[in-house]
PDB file of N, CA and C in Angstrom:
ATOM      1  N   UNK A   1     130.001  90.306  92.778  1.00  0.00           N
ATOM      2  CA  UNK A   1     128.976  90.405  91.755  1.00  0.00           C
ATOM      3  C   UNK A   1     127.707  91.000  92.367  1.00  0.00           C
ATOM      4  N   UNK A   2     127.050  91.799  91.722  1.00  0.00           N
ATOM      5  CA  UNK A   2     125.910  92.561  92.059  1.00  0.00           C
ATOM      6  C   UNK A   2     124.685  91.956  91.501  1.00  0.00           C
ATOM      7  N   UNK A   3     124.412  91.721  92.450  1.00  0.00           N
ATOM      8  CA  UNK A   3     122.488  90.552  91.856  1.00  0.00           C
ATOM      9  C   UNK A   3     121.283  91.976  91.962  1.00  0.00           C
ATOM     10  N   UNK A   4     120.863  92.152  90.699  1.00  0.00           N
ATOM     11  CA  UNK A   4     119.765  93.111  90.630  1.00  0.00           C
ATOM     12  C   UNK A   4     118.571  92.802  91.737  1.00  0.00           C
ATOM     13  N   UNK A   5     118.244  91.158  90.946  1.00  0.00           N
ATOM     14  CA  UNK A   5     116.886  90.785  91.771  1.00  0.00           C
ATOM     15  C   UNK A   5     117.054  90.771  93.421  1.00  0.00           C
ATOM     16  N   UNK A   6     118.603  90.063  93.587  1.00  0.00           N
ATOM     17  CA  UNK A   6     118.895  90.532  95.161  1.00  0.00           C
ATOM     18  C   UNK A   6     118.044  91.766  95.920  1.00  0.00           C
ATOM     19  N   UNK A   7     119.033  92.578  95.177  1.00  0.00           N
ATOM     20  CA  UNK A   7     119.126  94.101  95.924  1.00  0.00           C
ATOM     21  C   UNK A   7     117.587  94.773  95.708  1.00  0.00           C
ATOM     22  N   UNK A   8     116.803  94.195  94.203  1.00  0.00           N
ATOM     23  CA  UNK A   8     115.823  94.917  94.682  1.00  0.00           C
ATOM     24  C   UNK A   8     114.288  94.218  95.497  1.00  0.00           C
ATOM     25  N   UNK A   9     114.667  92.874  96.031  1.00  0.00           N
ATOM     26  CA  UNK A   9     113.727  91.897  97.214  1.00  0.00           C
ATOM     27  C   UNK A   9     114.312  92.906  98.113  1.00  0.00           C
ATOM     28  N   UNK A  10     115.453  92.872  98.289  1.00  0.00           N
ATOM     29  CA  UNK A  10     116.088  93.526  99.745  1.00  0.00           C
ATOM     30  C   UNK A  10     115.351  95.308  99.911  1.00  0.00           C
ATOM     31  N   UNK A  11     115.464  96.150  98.806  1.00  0.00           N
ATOM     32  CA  UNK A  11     114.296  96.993  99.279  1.00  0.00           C
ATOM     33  C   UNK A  11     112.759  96.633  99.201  1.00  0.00           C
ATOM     34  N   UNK A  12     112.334  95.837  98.698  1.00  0.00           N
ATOM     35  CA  UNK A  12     111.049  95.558  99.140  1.00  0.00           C
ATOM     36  C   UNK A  12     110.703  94.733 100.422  1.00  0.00           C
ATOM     37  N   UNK A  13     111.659  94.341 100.954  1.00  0.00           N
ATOM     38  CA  UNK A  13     111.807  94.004 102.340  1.00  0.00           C
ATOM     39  C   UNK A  13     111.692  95.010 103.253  1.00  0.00           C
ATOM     40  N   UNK A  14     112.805  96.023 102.748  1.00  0.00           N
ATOM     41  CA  UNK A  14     112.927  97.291 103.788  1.00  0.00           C
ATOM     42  C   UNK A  14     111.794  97.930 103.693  1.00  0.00           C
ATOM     43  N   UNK A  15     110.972  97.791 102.509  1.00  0.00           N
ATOM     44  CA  UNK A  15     109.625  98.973 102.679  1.00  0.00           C
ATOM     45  C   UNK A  15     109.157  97.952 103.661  1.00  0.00           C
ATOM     46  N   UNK A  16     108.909  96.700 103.062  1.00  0.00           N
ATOM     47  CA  UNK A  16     108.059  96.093 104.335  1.00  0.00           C
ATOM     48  C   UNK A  16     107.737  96.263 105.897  1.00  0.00           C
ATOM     49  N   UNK A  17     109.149  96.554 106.207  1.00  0.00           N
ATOM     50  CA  UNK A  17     109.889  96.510 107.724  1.00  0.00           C
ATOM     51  C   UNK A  17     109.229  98.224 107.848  1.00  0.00           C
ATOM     52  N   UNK A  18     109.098  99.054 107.010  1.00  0.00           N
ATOM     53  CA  UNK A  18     108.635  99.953 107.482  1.00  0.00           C
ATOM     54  C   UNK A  18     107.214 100.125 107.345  1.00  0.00           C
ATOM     55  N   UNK A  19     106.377  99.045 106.706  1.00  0.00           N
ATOM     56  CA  UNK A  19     105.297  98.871 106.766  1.00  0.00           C
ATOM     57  C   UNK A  19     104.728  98.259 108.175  1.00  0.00           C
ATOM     58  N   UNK A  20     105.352  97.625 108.434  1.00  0.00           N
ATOM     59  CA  UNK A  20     104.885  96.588 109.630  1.00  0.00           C
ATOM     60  C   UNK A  20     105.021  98.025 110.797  1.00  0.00           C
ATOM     61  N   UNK A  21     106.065  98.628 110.405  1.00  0.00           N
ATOM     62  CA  UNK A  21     106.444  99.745 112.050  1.00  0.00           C
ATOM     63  C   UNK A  21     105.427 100.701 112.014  1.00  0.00           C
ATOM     64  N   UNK A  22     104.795 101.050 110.745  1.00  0.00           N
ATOM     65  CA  UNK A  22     103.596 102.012 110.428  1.00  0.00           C
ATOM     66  C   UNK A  22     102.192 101.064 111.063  1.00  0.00           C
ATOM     67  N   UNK A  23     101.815  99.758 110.789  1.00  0.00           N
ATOM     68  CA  UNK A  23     100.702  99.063 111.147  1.00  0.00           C
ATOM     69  C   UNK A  23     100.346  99.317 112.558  1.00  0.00           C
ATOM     70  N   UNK A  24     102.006  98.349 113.039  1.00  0.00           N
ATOM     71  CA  UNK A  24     102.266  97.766 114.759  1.00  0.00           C
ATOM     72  C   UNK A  24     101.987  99.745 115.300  1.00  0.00           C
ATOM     73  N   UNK A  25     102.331 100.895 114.580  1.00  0.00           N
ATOM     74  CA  UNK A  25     102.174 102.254 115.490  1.00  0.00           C
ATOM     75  C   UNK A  25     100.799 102.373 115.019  1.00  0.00           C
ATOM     76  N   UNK A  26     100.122 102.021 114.578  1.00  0.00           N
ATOM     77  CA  UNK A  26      98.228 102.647 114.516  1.00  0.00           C
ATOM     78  C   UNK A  26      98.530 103.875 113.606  1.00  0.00           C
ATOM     79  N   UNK A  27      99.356 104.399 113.298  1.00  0.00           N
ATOM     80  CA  UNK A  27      99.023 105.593 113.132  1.00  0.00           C
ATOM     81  C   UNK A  27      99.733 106.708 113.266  1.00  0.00           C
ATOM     82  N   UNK A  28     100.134 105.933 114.651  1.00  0.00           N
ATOM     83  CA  UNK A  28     100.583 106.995 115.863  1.00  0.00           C
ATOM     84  C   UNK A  28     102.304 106.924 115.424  1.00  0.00           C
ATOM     85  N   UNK A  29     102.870 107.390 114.456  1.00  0.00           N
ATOM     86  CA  UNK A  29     104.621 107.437 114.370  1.00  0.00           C
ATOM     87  C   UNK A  29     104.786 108.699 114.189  1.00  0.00           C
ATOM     88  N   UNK A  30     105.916 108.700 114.401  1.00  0.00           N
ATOM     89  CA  UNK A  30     106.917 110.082 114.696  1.00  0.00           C
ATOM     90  C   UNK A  30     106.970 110.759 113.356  1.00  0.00           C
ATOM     91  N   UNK A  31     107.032 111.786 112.931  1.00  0.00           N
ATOM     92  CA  UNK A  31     107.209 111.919 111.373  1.00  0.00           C
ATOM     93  C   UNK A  31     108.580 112.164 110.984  1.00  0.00           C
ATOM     94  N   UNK A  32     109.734 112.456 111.486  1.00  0.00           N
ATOM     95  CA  UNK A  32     110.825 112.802 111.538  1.00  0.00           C
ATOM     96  C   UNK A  32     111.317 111.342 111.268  1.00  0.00           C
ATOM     97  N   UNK A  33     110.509 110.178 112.370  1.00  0.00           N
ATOM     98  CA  UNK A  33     111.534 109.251 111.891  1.00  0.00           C
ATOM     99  C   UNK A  33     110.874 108.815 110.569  1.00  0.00           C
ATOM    100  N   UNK A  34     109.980 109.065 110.174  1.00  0.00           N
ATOM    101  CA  UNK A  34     109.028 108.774 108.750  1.00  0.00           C
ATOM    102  C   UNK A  34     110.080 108.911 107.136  1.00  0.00           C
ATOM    103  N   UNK A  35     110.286 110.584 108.003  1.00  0.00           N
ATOM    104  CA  UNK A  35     111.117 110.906 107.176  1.00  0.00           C
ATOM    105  C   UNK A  35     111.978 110.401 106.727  1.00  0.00           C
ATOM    106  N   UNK A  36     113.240 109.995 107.635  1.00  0.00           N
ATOM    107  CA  UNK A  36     114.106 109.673 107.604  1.00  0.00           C
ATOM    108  C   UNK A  36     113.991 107.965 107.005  1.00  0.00           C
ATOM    109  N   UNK A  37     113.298 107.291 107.468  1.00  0.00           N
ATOM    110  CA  UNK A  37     112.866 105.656 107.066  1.00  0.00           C
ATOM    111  C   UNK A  37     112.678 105.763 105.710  1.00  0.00           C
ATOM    112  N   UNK A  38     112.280 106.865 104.846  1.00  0.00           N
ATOM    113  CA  UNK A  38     111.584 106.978 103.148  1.00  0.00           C
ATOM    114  C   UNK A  38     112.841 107.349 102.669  1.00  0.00           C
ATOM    115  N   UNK A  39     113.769 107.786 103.633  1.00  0.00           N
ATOM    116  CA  UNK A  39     115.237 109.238 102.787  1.00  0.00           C
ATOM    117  C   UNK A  39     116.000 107.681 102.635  1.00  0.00           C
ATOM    118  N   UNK A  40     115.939 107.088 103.472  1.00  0.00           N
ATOM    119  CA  UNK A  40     116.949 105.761 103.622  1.00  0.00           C
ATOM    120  C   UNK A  40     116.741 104.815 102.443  1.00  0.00           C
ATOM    121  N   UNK A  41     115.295 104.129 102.162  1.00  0.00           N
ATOM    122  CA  UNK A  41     115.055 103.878 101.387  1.00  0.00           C
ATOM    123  C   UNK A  41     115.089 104.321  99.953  1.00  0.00           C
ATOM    124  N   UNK A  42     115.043 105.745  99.470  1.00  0.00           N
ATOM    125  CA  UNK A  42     115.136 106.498  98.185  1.00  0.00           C
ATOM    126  C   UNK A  42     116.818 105.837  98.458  1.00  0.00           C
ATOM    127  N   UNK A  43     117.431 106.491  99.048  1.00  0.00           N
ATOM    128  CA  UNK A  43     119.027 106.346  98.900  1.00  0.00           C
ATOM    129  C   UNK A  43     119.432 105.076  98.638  1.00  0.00           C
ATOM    130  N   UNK A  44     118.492 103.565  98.719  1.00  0.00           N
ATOM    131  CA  UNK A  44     118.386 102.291  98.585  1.00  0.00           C
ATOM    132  C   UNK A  44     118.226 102.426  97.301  1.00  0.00           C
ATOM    133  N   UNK A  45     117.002 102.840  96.734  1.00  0.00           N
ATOM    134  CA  UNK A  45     116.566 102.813  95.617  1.00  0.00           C
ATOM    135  C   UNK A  45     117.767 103.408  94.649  1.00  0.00           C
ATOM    136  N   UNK A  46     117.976 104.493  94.728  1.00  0.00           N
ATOM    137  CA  UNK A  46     118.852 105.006  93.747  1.00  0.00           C
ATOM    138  C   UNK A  46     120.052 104.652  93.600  1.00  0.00           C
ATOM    139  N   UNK A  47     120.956 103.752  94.749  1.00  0.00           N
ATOM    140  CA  UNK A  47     121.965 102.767  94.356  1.00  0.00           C
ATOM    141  C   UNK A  47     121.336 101.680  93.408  1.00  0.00           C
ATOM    142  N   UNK A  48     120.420 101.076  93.627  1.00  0.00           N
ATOM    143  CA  UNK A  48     119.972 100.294  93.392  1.00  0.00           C
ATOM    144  C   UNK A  48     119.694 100.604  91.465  1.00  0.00           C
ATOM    145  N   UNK A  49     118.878 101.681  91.223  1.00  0.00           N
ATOM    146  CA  UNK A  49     118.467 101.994  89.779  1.00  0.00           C
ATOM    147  C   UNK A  49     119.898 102.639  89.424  1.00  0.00           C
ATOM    148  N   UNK A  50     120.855 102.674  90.245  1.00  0.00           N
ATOM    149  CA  UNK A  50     122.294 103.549  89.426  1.00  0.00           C
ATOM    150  C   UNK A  50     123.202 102.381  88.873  1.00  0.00           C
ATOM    151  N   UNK A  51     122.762 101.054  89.711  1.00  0.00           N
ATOM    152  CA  UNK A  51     123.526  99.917  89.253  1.00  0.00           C
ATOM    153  C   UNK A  51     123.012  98.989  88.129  1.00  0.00           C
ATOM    154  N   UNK A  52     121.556  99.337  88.752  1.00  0.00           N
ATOM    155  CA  UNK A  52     120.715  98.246  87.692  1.00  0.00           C
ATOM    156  C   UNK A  52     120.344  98.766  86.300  1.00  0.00           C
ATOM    157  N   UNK A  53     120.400  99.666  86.136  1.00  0.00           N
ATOM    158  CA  UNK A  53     119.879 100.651  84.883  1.00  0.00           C
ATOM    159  C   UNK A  53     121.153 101.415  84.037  1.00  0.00           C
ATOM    160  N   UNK A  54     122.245 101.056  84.286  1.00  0.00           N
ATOM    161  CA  UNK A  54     123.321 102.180  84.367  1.00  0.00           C
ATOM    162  C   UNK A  54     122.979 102.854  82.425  1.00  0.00           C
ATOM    163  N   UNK A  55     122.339 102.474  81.666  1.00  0.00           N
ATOM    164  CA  UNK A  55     122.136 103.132  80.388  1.00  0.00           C
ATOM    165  C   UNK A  55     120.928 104.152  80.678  1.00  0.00           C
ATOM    166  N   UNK A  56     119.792 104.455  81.687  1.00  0.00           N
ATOM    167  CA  UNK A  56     119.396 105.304  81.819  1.00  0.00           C
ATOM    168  C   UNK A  56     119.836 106.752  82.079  1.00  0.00           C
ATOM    169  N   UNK A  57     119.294 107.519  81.738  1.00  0.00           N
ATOM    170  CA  UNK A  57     120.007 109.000  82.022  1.00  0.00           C
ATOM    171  C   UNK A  57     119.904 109.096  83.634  1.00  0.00           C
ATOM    172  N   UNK A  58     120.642 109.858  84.583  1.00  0.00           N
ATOM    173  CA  UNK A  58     120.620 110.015  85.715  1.00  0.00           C
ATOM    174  C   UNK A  58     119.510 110.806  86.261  1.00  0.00           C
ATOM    175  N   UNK A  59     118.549 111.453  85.472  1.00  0.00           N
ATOM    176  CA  UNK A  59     117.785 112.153  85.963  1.00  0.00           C
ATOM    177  C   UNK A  59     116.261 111.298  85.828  1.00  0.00           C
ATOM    178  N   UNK A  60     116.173 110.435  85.082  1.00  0.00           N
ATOM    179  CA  UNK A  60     115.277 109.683  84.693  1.00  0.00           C
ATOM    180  C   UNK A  60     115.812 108.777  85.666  1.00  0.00           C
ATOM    181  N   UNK A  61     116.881 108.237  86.200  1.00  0.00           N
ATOM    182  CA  UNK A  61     116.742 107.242  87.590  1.00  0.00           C
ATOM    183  C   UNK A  61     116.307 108.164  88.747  1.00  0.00           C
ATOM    184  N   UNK A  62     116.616 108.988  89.106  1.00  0.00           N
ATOM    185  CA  UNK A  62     116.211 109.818  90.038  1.00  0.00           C
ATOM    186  C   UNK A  62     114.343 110.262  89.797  1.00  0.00           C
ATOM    187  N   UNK A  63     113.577 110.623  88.582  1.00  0.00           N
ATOM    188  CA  UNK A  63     112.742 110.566  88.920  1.00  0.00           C
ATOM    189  C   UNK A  63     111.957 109.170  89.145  1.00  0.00           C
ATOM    190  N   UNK A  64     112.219 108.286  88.586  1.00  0.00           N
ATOM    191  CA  UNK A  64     111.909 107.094  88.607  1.00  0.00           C
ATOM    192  C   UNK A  64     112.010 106.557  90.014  1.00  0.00           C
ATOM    193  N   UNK A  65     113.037 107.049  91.291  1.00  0.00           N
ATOM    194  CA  UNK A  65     112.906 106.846  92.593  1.00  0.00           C
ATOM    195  C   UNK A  65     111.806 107.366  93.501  1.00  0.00           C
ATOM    196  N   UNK A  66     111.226 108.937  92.477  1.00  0.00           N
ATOM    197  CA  UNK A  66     110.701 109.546  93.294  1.00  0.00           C
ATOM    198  C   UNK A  66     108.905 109.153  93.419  1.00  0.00           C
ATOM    199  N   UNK A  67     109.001 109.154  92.074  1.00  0.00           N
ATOM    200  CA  UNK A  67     107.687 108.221  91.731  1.00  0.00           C
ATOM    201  C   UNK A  67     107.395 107.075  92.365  1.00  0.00           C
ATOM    202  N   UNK A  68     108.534 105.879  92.134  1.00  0.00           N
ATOM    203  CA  UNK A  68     107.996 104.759  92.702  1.00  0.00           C
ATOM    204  C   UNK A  68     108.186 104.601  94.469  1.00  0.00           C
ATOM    205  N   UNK A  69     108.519 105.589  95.026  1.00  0.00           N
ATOM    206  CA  UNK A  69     108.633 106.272  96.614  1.00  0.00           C
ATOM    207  C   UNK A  69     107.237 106.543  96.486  1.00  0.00           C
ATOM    208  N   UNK A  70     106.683 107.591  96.167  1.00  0.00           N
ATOM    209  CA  UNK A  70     105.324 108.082  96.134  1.00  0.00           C
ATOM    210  C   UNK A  70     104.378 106.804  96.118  1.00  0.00           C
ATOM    211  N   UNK A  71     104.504 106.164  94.937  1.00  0.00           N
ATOM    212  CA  UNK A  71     103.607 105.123  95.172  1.00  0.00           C
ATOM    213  C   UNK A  71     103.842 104.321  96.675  1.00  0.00           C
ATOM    214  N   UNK A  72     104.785 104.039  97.024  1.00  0.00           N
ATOM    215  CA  UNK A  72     104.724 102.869  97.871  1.00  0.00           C
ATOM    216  C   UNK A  72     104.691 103.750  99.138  1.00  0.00           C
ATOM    217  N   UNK A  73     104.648 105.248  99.396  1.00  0.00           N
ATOM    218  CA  UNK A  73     104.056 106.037 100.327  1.00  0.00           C
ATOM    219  C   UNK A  73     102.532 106.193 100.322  1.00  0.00           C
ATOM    220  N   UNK A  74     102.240 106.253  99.109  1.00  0.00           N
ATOM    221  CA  UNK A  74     100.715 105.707  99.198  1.00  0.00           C
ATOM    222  C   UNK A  74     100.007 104.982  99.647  1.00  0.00           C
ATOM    223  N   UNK A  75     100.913 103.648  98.945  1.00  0.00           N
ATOM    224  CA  UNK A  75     100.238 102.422  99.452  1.00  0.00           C
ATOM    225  C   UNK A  75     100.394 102.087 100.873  1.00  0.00           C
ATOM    226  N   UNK A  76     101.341 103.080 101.719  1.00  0.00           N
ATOM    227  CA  UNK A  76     101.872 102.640 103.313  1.00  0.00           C
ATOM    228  C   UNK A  76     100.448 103.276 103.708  1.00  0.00           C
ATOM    229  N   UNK A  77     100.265 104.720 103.595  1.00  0.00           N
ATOM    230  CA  UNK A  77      99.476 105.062 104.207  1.00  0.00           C
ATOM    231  C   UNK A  77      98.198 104.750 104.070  1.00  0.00           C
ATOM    232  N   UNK A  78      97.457 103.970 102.323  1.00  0.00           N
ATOM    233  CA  UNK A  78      96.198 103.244 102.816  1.00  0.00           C
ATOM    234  C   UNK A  78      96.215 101.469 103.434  1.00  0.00           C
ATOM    235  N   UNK A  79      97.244 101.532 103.272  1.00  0.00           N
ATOM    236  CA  UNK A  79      97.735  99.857 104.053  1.00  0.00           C
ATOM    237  C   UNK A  79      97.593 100.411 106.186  1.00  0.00           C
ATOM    238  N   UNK A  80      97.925 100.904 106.379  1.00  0.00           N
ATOM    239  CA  UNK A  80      98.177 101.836 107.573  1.00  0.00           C
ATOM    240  C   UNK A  80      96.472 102.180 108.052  1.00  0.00           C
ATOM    241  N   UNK A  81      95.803 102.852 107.141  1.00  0.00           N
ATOM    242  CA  UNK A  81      94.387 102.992 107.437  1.00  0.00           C
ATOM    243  C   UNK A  81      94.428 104.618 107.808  1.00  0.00           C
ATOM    244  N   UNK A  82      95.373 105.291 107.379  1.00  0.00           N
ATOM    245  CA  UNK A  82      95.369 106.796 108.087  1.00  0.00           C
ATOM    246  C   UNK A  82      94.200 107.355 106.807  1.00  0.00           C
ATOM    247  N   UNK A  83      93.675 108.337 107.854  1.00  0.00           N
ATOM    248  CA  UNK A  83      92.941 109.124 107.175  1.00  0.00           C
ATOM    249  C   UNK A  83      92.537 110.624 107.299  1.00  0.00           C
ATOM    250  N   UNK A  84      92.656 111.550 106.704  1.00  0.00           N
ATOM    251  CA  UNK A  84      92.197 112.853 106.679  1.00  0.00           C
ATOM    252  C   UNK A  84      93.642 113.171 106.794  1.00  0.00           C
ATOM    253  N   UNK A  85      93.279 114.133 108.116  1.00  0.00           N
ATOM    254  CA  UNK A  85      95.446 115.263 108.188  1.00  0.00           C
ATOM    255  C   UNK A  85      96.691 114.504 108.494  1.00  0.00           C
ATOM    256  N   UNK A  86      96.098 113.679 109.482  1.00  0.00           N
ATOM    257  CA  UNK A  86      97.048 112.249 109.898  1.00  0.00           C
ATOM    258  C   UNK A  86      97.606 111.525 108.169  1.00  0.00           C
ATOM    259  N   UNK A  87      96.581 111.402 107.362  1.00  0.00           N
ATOM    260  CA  UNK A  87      96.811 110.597 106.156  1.00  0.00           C
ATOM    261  C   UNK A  87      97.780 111.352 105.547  1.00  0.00           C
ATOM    262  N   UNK A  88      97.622 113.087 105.108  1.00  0.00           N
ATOM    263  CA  UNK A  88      98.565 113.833 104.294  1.00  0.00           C
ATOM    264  C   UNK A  88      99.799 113.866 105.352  1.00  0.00           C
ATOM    265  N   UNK A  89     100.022 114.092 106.631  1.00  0.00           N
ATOM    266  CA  UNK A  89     101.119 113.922 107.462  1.00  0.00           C
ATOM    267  C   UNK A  89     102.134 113.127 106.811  1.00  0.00           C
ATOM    268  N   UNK A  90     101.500 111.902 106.956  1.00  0.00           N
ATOM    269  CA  UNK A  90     102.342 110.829 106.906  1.00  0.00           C
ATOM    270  C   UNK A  90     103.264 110.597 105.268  1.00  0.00           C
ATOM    271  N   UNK A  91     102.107 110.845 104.719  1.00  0.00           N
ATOM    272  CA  UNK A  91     102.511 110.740 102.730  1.00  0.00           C
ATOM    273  C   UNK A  91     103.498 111.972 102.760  1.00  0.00           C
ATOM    274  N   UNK A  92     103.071 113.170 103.316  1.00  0.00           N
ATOM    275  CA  UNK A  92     103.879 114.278 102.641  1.00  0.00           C
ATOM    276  C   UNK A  92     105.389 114.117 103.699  1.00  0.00           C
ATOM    277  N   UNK A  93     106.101 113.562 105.013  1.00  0.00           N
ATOM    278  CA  UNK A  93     106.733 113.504 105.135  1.00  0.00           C
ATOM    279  C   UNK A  93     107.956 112.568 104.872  1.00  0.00           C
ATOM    280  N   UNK A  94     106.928 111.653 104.131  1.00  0.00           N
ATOM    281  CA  UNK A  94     107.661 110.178 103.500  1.00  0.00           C
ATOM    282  C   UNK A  94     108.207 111.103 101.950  1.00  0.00           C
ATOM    283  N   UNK A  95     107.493 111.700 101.343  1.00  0.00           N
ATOM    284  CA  UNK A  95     107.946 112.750  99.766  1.00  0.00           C
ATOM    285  C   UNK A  95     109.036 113.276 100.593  1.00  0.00           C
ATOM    286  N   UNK A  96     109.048 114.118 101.523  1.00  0.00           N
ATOM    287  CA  UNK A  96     110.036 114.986 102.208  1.00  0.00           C
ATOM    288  C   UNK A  96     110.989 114.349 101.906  1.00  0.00           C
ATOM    289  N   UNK A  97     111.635 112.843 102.552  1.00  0.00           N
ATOM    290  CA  UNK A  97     112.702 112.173 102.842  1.00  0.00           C
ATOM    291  C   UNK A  97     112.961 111.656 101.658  1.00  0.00           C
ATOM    292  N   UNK A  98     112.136 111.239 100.807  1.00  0.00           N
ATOM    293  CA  UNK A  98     112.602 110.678  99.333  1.00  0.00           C
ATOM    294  C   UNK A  98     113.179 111.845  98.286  1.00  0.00           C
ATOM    295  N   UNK A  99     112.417 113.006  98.289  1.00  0.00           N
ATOM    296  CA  UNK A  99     113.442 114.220  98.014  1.00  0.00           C
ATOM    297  C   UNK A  99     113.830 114.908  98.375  1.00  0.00           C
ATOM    298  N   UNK A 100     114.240 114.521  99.706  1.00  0.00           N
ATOM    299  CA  UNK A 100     115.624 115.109 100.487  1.00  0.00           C
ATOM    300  C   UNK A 100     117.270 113.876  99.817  1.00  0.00           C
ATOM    301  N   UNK A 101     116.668 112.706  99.594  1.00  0.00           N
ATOM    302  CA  UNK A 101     117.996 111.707  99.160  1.00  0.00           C
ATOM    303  C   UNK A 101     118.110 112.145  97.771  1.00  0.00           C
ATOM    304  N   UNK A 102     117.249 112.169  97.206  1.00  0.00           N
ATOM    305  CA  UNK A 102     116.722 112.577  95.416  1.00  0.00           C
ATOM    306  C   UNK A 102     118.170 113.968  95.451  1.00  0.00           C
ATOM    307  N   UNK A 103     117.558 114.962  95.912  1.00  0.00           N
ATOM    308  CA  UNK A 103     118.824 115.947  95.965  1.00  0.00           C
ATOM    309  C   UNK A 103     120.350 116.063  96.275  1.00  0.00           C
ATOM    310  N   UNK A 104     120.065 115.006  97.654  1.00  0.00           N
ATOM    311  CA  UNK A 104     121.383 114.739  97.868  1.00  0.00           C
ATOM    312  C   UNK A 104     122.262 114.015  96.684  1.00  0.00           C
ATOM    313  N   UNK A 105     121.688 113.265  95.745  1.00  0.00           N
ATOM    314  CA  UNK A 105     122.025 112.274  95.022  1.00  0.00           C
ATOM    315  C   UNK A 105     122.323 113.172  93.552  1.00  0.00           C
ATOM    316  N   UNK A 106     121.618 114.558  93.627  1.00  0.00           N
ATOM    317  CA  UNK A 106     121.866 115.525  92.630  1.00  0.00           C
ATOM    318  C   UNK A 106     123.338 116.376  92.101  1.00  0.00           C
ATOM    319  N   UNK A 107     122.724 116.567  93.812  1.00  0.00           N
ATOM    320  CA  UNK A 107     124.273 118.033  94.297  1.00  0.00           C
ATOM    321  C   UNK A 107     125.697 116.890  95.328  1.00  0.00           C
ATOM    322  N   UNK A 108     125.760 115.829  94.738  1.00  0.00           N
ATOM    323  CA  UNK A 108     126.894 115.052  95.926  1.00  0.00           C
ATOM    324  C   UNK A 108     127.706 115.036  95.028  1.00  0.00           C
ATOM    325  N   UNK A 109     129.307 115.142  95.542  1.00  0.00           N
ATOM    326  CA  UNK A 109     130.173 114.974  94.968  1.00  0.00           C
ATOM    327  C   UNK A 109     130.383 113.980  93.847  1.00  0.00           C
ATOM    328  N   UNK A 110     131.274 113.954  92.725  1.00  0.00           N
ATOM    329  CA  UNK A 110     131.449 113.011  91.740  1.00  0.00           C
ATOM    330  C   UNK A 110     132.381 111.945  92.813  1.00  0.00           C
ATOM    331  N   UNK A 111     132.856 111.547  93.605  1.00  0.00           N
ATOM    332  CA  UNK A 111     133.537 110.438  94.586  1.00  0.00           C
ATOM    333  C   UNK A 111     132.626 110.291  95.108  1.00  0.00           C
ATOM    334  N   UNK A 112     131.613 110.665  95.659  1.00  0.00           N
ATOM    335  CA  UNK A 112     130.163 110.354  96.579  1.00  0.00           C
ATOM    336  C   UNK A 112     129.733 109.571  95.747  1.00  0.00           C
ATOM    337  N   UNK A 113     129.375 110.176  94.453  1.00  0.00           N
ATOM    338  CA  UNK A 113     127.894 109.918  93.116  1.00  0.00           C
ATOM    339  C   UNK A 113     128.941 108.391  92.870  1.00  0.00           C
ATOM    340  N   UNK A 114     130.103 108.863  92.523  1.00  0.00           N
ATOM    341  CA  UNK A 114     130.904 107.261  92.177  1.00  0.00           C
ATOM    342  C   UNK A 114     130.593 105.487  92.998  1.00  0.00           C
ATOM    343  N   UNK A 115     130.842 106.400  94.303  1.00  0.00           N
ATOM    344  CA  UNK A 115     130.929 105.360  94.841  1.00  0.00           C
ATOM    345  C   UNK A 115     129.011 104.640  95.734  1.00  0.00           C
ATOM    346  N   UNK A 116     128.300 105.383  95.764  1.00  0.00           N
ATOM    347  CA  UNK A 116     127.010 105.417  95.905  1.00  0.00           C
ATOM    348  C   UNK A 116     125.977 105.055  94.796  1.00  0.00           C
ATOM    349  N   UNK A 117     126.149 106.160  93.176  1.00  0.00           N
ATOM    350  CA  UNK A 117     125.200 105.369  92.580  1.00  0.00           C
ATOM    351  C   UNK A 117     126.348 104.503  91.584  1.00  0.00           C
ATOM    352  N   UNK A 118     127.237 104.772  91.816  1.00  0.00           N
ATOM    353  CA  UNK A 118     127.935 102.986  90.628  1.00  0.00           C
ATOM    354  C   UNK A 118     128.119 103.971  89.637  1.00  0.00           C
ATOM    355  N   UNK A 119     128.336 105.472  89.310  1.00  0.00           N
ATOM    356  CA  UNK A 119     128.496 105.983  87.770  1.00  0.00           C
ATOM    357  C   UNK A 119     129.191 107.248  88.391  1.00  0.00           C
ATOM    358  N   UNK A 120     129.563 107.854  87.152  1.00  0.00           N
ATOM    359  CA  UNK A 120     130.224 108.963  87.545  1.00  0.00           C
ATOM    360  C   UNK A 120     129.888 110.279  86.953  1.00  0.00           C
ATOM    361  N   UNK A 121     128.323 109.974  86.279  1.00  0.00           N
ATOM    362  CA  UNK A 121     127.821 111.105  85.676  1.00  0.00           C
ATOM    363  C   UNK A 121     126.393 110.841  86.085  1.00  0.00           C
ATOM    364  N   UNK A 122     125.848 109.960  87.251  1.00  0.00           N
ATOM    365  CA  UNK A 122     125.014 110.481  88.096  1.00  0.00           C
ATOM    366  C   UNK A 122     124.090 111.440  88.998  1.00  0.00           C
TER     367      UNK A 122
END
């Protein structure tokens, strides 16, 4: 059985965990792994809105990942304290990774889309 409220504490955990790794670095993180930490999470999210939502249209869960990514890239980077080029760094490589999964989740096979977002017209 699939617990909505479960799965979606469990990504607000994972943003957490990448909140704390953004604090504990000052600043100072890699952006590649930035990337990749936001792509992981979107790909969280969109199992997550493919199971929990399954009467939404697939493109309206997908923007709905990308948006609420953005926000909580926001909120990392004024939680974080970055500011000026360091600040857009960080936001615009966290967008990178959330629509880098966003696409993947577009153009992936119908056995991928099946078994990833829970539908088969994903």
């Amino acid at each position: 059985m699939y617990s909505c409220m479960a799965a979606a504490a469990g990504f607000l955990g994972a943003w957490a965990l990448v909140l704390v790794w953004h604090v504990q670095a000052g600043g100072h993180f890699a952006l590649p792994a930035n990337v990749l930490a936001y792509a992981m999470l979107a790909a969280y999210a969109l199992a997550l809105a493919g199971r929990c939502m399954p009467a939404w249209h697939p493109a309206l869960r997908r923007v709905s990942v990308l948006i609420v990514g953005a926000v909580l890239a926001g909120i990392d980077v004024g939680i974080t304290g970055l500011q000026g080029e360091d600040a857009q760094k960080g936001f615009f490589a966290a967008l990178l990774g959330i629509a880098l999964a966003v696409l993947v989740a577009r153009h992936a096979s119908a056995r991928l889309r099946r078994r990833w977002l829970g539908s088969e017209n994903a």
